[in-house]
N, C-alpha and C. Protein backbone atom coordinates (compact mmCIF):
# COMPACT_ATOMS: atom_id res chain seq x y z
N UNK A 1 0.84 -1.18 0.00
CA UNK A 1 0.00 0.00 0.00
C UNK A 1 0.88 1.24 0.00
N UNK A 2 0.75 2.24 -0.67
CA UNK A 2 1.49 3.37 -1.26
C UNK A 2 1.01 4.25 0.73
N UNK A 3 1.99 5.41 0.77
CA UNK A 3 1.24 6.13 1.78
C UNK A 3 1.57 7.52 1.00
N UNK A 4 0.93 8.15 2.21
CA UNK A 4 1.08 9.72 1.60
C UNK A 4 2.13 10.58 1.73
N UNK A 5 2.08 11.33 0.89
CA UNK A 5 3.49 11.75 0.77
C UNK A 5 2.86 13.44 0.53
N UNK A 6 2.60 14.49 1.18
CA UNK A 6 2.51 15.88 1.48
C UNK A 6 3.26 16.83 1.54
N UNK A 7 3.48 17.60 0.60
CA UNK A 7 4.62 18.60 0.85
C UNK A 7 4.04 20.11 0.72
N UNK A 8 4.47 20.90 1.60
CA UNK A 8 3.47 22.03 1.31
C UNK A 8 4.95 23.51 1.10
N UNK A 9 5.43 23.99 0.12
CA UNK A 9 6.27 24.67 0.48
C UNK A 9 5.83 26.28 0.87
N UNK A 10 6.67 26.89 1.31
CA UNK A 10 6.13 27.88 2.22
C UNK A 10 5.90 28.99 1.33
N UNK A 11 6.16 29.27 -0.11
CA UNK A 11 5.27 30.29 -0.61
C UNK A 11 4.32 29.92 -1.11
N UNK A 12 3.85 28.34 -1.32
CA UNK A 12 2.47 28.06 -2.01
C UNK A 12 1.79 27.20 -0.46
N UNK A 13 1.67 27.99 0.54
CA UNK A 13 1.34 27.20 1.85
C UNK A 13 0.07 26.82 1.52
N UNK A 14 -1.02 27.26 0.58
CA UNK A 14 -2.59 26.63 0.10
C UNK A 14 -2.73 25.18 -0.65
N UNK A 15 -1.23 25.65 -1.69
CA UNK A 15 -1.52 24.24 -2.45
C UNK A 15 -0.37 23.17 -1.44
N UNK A 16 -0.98 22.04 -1.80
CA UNK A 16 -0.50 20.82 -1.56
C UNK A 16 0.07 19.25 -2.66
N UNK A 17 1.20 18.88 -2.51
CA UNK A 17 1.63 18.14 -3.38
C UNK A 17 1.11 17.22 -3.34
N UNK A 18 0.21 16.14 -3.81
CA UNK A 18 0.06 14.76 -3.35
C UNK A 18 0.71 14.01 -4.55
N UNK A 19 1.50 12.85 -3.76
CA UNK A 19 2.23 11.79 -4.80
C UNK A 19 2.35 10.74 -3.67
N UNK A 20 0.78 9.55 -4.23
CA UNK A 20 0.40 8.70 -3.03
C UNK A 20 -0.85 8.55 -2.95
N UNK A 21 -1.15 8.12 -2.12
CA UNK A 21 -2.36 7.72 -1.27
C UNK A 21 -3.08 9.07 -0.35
N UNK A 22 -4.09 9.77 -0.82
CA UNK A 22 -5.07 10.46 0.39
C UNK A 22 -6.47 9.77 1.02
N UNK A 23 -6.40 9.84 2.36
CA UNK A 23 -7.63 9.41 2.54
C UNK A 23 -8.94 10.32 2.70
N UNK A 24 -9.65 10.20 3.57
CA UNK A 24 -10.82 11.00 3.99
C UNK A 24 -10.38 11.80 4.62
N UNK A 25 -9.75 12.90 4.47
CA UNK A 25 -9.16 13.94 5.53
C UNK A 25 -9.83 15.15 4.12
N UNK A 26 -9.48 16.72 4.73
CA UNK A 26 -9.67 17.59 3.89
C UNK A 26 -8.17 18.21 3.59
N UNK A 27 -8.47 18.63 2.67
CA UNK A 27 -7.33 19.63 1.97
C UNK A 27 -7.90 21.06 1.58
N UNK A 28 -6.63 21.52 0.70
CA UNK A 28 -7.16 23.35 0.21
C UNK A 28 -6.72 22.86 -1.38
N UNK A 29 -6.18 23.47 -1.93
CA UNK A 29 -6.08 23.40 -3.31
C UNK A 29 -4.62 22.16 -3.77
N UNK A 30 -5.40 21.20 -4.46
CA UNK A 30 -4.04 20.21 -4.54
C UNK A 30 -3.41 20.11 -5.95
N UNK A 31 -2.00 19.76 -5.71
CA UNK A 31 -1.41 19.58 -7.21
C UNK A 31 -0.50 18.10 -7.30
N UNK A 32 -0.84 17.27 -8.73
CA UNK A 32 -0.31 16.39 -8.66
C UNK A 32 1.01 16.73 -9.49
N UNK A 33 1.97 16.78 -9.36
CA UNK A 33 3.06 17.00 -10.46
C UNK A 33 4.00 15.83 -11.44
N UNK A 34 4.12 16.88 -11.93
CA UNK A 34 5.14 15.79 -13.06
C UNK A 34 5.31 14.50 -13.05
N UNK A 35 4.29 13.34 -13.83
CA UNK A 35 4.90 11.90 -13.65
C UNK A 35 4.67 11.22 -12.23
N UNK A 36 3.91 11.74 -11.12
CA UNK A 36 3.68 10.75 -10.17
C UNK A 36 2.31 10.88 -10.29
N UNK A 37 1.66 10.10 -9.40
CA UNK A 37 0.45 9.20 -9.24
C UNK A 37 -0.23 9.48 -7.90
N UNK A 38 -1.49 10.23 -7.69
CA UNK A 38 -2.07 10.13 -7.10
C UNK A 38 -3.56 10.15 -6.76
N UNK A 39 -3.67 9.10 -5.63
CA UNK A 39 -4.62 8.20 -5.39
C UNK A 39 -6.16 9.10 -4.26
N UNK A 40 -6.71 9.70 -4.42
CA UNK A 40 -7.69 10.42 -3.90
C UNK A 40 -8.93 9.24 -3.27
N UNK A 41 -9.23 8.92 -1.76
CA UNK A 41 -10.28 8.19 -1.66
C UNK A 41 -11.11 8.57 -0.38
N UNK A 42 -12.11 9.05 -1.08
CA UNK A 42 -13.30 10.45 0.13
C UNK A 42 -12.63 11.28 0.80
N UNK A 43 -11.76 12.05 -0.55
CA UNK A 43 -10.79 13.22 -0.07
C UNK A 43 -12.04 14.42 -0.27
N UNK A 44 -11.78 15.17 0.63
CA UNK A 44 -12.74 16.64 0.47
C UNK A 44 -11.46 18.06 0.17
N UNK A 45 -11.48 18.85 -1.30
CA UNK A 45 -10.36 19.48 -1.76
C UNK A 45 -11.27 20.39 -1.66
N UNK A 46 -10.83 21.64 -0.89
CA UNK A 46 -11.45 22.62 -0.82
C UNK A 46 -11.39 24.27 -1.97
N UNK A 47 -10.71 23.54 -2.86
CA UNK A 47 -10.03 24.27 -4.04
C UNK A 47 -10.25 23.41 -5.03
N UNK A 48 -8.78 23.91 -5.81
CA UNK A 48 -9.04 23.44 -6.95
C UNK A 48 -7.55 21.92 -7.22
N UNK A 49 -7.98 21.12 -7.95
CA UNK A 49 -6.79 20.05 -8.73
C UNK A 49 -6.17 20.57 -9.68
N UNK A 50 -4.61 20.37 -9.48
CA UNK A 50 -3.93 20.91 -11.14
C UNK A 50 -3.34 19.74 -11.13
N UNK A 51 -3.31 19.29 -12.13
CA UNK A 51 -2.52 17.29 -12.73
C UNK A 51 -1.79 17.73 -13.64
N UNK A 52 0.12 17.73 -13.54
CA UNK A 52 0.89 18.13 -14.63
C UNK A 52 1.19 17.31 -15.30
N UNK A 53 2.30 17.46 -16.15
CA UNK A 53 2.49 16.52 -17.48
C UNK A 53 2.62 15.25 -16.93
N UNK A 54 1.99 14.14 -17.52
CA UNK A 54 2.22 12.94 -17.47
C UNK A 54 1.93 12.10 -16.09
N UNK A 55 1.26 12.91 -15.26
CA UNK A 55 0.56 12.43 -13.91
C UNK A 55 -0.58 11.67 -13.89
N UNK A 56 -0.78 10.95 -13.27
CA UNK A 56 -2.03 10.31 -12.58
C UNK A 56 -2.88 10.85 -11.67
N UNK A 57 -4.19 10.87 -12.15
CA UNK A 57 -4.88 10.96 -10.92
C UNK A 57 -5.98 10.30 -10.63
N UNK A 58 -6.25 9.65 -9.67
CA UNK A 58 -7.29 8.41 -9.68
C UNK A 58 -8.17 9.10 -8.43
N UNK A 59 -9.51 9.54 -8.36
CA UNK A 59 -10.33 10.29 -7.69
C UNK A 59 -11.23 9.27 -7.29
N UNK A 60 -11.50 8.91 -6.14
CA UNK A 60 -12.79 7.59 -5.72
C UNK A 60 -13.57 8.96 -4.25
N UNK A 61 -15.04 8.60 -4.65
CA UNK A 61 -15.97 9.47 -3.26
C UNK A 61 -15.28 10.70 -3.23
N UNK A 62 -14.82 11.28 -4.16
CA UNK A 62 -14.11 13.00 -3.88
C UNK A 62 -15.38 13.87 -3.74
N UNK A 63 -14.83 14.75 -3.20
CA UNK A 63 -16.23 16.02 -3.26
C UNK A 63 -14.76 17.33 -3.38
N UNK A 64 -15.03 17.71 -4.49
CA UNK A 64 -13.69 19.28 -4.80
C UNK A 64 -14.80 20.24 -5.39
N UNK A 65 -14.56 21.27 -3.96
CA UNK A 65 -15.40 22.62 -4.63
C UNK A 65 -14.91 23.33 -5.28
N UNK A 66 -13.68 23.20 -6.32
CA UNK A 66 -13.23 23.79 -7.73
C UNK A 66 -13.33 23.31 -8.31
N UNK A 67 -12.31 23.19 -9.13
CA UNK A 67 -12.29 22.46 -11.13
C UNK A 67 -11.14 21.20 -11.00
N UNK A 68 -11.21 20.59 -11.38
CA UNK A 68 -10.16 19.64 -11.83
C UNK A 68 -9.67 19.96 -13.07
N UNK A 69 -8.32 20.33 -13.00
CA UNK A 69 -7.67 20.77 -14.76
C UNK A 69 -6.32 19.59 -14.65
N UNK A 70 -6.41 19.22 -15.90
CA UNK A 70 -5.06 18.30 -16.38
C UNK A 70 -4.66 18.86 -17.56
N UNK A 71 -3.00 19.41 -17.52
CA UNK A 71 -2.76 19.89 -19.00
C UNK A 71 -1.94 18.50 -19.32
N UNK A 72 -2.08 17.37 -20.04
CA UNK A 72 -0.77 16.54 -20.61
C UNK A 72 -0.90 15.41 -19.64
N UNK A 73 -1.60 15.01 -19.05
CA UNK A 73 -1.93 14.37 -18.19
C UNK A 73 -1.79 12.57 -18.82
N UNK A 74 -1.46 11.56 -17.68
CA UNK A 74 -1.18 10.61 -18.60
C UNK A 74 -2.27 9.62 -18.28
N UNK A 75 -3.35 9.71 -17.31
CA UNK A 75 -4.56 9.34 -17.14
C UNK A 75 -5.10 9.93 -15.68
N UNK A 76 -6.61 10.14 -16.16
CA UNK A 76 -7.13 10.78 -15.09
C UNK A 76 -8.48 10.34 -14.97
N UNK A 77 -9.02 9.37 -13.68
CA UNK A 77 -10.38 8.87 -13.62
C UNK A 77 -11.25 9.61 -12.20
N UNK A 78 -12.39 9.73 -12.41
CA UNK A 78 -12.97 10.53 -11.47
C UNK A 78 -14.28 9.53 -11.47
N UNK A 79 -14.62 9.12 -10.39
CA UNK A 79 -15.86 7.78 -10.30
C UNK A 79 -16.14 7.90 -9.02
N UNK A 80 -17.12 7.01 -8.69
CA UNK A 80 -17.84 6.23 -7.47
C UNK A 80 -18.44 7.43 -6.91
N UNK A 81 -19.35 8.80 -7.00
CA UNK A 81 -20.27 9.36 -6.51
C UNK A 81 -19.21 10.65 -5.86
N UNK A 82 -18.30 10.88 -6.94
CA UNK A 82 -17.67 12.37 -6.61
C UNK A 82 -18.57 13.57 -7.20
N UNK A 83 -18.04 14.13 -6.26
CA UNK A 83 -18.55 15.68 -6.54
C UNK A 83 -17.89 16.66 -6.66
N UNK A 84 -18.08 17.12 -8.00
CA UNK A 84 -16.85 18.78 -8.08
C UNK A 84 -17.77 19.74 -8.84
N UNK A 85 -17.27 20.88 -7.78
CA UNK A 85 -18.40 22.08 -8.09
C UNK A 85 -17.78 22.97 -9.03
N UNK A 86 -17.33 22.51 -9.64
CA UNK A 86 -16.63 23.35 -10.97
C UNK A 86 -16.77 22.63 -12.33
N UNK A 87 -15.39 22.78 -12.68
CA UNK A 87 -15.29 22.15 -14.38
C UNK A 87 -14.42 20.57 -14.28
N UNK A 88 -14.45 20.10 -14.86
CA UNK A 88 -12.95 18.84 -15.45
C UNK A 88 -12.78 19.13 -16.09
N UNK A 89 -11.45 20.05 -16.95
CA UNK A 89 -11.23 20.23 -17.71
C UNK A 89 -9.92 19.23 -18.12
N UNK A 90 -9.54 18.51 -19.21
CA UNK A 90 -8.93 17.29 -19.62
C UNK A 90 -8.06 17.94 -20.42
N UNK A 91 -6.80 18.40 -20.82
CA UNK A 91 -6.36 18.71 -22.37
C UNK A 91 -5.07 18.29 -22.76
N UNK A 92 -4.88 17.78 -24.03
CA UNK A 92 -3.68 17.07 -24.26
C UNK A 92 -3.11 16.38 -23.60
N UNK A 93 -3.72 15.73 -22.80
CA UNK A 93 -3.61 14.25 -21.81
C UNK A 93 -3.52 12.60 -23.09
N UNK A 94 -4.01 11.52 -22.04
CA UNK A 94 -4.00 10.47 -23.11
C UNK A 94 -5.62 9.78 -22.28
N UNK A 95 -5.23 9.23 -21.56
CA UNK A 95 -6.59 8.38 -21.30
C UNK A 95 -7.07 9.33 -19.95
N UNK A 96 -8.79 8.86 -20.19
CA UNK A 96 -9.62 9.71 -19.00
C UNK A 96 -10.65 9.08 -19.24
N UNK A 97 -11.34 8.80 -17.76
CA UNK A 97 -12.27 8.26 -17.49
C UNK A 97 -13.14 8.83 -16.19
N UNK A 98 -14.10 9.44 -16.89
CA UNK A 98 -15.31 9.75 -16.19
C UNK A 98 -16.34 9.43 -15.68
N UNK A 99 -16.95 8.49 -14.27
CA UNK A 99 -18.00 7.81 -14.42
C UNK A 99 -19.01 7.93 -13.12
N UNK A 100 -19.78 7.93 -12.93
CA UNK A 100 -20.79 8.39 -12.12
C UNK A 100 -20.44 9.12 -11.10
N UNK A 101 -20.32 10.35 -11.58
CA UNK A 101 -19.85 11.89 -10.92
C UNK A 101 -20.88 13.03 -11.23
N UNK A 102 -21.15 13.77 -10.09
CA UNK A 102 -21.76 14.85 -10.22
C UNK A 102 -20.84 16.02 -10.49
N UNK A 103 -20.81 16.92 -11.59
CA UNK A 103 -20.41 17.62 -12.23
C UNK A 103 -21.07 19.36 -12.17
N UNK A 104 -20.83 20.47 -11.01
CA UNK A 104 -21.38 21.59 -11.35
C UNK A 104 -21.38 22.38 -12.57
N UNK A 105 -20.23 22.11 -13.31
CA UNK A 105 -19.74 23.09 -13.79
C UNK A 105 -19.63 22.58 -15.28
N UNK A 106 -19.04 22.15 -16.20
CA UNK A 106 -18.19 21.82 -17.55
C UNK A 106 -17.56 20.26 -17.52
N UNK A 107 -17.99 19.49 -18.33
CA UNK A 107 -16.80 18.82 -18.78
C UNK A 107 -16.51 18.68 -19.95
N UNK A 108 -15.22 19.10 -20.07
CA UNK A 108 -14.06 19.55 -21.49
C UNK A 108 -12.77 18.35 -21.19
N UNK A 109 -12.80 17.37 -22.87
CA UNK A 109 -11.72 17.09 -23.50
C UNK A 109 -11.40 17.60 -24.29
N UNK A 110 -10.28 18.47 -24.28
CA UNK A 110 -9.56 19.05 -25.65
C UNK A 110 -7.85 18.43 -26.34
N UNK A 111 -8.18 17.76 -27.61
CA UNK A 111 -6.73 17.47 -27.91
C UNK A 111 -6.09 16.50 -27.43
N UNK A 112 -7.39 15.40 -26.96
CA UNK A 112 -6.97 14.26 -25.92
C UNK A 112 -5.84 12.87 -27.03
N UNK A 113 -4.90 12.17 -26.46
CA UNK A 113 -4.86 11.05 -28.01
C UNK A 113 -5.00 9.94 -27.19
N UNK A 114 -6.07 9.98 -26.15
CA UNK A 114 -6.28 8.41 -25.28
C UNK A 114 -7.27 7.91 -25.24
N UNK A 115 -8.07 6.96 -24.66
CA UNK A 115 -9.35 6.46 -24.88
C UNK A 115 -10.03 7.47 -24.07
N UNK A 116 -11.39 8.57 -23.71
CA UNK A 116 -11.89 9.38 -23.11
C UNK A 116 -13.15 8.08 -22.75
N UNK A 117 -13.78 8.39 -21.56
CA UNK A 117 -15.40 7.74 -21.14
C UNK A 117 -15.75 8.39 -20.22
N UNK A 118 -17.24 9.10 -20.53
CA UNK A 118 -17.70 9.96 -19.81
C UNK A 118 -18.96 8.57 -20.02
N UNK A 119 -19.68 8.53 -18.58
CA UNK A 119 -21.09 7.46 -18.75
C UNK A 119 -21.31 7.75 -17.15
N UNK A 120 -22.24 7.99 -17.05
CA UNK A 120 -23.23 8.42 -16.14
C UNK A 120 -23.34 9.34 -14.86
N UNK A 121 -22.53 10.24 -15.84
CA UNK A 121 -23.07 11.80 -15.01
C UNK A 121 -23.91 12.49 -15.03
N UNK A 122 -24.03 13.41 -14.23
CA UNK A 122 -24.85 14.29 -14.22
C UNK A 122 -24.14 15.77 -14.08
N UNK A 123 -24.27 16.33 -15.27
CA UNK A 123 -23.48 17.44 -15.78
C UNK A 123 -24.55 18.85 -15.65
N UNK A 124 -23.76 20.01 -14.72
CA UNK A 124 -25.10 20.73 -15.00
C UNK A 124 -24.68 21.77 -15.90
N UNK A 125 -23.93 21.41 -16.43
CA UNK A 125 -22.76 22.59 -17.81
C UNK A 125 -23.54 22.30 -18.81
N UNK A 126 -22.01 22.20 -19.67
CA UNK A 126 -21.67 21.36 -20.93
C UNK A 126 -20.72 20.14 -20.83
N UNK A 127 -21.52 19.38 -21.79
CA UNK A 127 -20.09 18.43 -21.79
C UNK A 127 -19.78 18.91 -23.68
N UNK A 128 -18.21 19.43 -23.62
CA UNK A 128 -17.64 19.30 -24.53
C UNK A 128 -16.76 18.60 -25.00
N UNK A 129 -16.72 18.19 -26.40
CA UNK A 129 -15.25 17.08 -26.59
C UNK A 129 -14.79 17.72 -27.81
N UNK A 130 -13.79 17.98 -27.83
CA UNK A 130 -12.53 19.10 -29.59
C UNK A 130 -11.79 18.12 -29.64
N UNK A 131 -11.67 17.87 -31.18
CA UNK A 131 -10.20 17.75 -30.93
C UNK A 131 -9.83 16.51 -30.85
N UNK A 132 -10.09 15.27 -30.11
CA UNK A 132 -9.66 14.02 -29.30
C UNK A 132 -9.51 13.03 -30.39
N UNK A 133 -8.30 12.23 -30.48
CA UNK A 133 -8.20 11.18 -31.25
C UNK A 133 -7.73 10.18 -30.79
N UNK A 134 -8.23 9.95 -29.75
CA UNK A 134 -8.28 8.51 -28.82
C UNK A 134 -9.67 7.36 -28.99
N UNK A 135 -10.84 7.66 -29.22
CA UNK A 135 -11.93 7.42 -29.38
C UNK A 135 -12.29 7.71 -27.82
N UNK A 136 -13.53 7.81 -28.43
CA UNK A 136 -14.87 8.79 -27.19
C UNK A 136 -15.84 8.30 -27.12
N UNK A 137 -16.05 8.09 -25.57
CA UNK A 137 -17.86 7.09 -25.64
C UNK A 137 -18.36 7.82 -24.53
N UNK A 138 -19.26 8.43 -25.17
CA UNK A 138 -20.52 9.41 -24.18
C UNK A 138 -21.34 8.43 -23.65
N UNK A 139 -21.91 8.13 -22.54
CA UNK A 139 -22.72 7.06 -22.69
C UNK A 139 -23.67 7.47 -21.25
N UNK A 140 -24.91 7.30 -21.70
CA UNK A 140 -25.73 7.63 -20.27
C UNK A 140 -25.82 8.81 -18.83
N UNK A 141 -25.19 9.77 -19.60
CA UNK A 141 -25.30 11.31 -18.93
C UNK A 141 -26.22 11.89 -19.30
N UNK A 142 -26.27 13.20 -18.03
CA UNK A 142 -27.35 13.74 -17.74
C UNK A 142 -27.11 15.13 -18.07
N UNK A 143 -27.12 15.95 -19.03
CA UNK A 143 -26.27 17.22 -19.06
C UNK A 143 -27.73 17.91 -19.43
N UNK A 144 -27.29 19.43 -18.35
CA UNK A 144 -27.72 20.33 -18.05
C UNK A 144 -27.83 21.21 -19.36
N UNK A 145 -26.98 21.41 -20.18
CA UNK A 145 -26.59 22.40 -20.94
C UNK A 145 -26.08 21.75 -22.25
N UNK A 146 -25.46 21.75 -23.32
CA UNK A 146 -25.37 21.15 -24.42
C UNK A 146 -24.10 20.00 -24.59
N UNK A 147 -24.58 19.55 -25.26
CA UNK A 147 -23.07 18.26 -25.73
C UNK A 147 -23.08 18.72 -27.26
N UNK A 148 -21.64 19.04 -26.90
CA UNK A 148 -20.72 19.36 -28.42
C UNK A 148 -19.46 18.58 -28.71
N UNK A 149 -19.44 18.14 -29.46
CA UNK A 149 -18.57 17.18 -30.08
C UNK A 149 -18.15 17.76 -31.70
N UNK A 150 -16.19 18.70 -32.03
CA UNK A 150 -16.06 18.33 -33.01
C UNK A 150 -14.81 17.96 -33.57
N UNK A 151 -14.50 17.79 -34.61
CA UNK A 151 -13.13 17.43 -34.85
C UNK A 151 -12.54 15.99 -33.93
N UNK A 152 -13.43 15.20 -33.66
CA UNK A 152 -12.80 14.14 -32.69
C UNK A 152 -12.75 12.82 -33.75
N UNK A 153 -11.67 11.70 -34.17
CA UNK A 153 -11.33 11.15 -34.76
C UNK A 153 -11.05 9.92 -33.89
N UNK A 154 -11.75 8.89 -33.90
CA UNK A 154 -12.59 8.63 -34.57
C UNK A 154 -13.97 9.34 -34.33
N UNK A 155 -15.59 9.33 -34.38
CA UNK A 155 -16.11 10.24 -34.10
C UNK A 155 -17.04 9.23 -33.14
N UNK A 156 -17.41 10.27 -31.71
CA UNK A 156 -17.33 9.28 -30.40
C UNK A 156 -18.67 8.47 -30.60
N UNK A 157 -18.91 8.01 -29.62
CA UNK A 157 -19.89 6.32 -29.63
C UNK A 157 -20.48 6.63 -28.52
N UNK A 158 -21.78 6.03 -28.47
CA UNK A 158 -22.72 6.14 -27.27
C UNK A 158 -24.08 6.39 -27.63
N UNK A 159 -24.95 6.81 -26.31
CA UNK A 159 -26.29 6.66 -26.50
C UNK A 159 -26.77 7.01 -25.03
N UNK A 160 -27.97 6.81 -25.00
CA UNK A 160 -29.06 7.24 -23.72
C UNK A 160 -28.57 8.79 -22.95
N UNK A 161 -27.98 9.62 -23.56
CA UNK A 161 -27.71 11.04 -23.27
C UNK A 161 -28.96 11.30 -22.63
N UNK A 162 -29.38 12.02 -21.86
CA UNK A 162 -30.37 12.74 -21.71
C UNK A 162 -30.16 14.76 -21.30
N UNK A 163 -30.06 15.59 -22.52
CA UNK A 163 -29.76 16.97 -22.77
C UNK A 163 -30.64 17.68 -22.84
N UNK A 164 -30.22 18.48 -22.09
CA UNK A 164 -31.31 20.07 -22.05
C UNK A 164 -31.43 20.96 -22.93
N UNK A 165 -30.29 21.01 -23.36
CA UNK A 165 -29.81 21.89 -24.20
C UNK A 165 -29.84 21.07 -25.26
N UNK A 166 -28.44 21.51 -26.49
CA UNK A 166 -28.62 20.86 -28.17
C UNK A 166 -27.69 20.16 -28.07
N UNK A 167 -27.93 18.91 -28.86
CA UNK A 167 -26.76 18.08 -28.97
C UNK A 167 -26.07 18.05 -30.55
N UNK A 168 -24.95 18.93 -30.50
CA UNK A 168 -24.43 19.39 -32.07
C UNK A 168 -23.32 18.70 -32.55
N UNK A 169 -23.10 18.65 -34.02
CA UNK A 169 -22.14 18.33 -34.92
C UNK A 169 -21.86 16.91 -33.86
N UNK A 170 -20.91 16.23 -33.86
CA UNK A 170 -20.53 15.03 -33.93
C UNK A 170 -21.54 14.06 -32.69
N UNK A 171 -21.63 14.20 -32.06
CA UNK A 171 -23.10 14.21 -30.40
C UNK A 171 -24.14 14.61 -31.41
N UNK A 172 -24.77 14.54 -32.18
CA UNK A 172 -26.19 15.06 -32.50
C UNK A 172 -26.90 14.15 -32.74
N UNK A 173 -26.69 12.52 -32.74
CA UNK A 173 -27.40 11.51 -32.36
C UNK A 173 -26.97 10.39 -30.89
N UNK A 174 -26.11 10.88 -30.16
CA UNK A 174 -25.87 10.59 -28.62
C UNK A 174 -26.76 10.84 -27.93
């Protein structure tokens, strides 16, 4: 079993490093950096996630009242009845997996080249996908606001969407 590993340096005393294992404790704004791996399970982030190049981040029972952003990210899954009151924003990462998460805010893949799966959220945004040439499977979300899908190669797969808004260009039968 991995443990935690916390480093807080003294001009960024808000954010926190995790590379490891968190449990059910709270935090303020966390960052996973460069190439390590970390493991989130009924962590409460009172900020926001930044996931740098080539990091992991594996999210189980999270509740984060910001955004989750990954620039280059080398997989990032968010599941089992998390909650983030912001965006996921995904970009130029490789694989991501999204799955029964409540979503305030946005979810954006942009420029992804990994397998993406978004299936059974509840989005009160948009879910957007640009760009991605990993293949994409929308499958059984609940979005508030529109699903846009373009430029994604192959062009994504799925069904039982249920949208408030319009479901355009590549999503317009999801």
């Amino acid at each position: 079993m991995r443990s935690l590993s916390l480093s807080v340096p003294a001009a960024w005393a808000d954010e926190q490093v995790c590379q490891g294992t968190i449990g059910a404790i709270t935090v303020d704004n966390l960052k996973v950096p460069s190439g390590k791996t970390c493991t989130l399970n009924g962590t409460r982030v009172q900020g926001n996630i930044k996931v740098e190049s080539q990091a992991i981040l594996k999210a189980n029972r999270v509740r984060v009242e910001g955004d989750i952003q990954a620039d280059r990210s080398r997989n990032i899954e968010v599941s089992q009845g998390s909650v983030i009151g912001g965006n996921i924003q995904v970009k130029q990462g490789s694989a991501t997996q999204i799955t029964n998460t409540r979503i305030d805010g946005d979810l954006q893949f942009e420029s992804n080249s990994g397998r993406l799966i978004a299936t059974q959220n509840q989005i009160d945004g948009n879910l957007q996908a640009f760009q991605n040439f990993g293949g994409l499977s929308i499958q059984s979300n609940v979005v508030n606001g529109n699903l846009q899908c373009k430029e994604n190669r192959p062009k994504p797969i799925g069904g039982f969407n249920m949208v408030r808004g319009d479901k355009e260009d590549q999503c317009s039968r999801l």
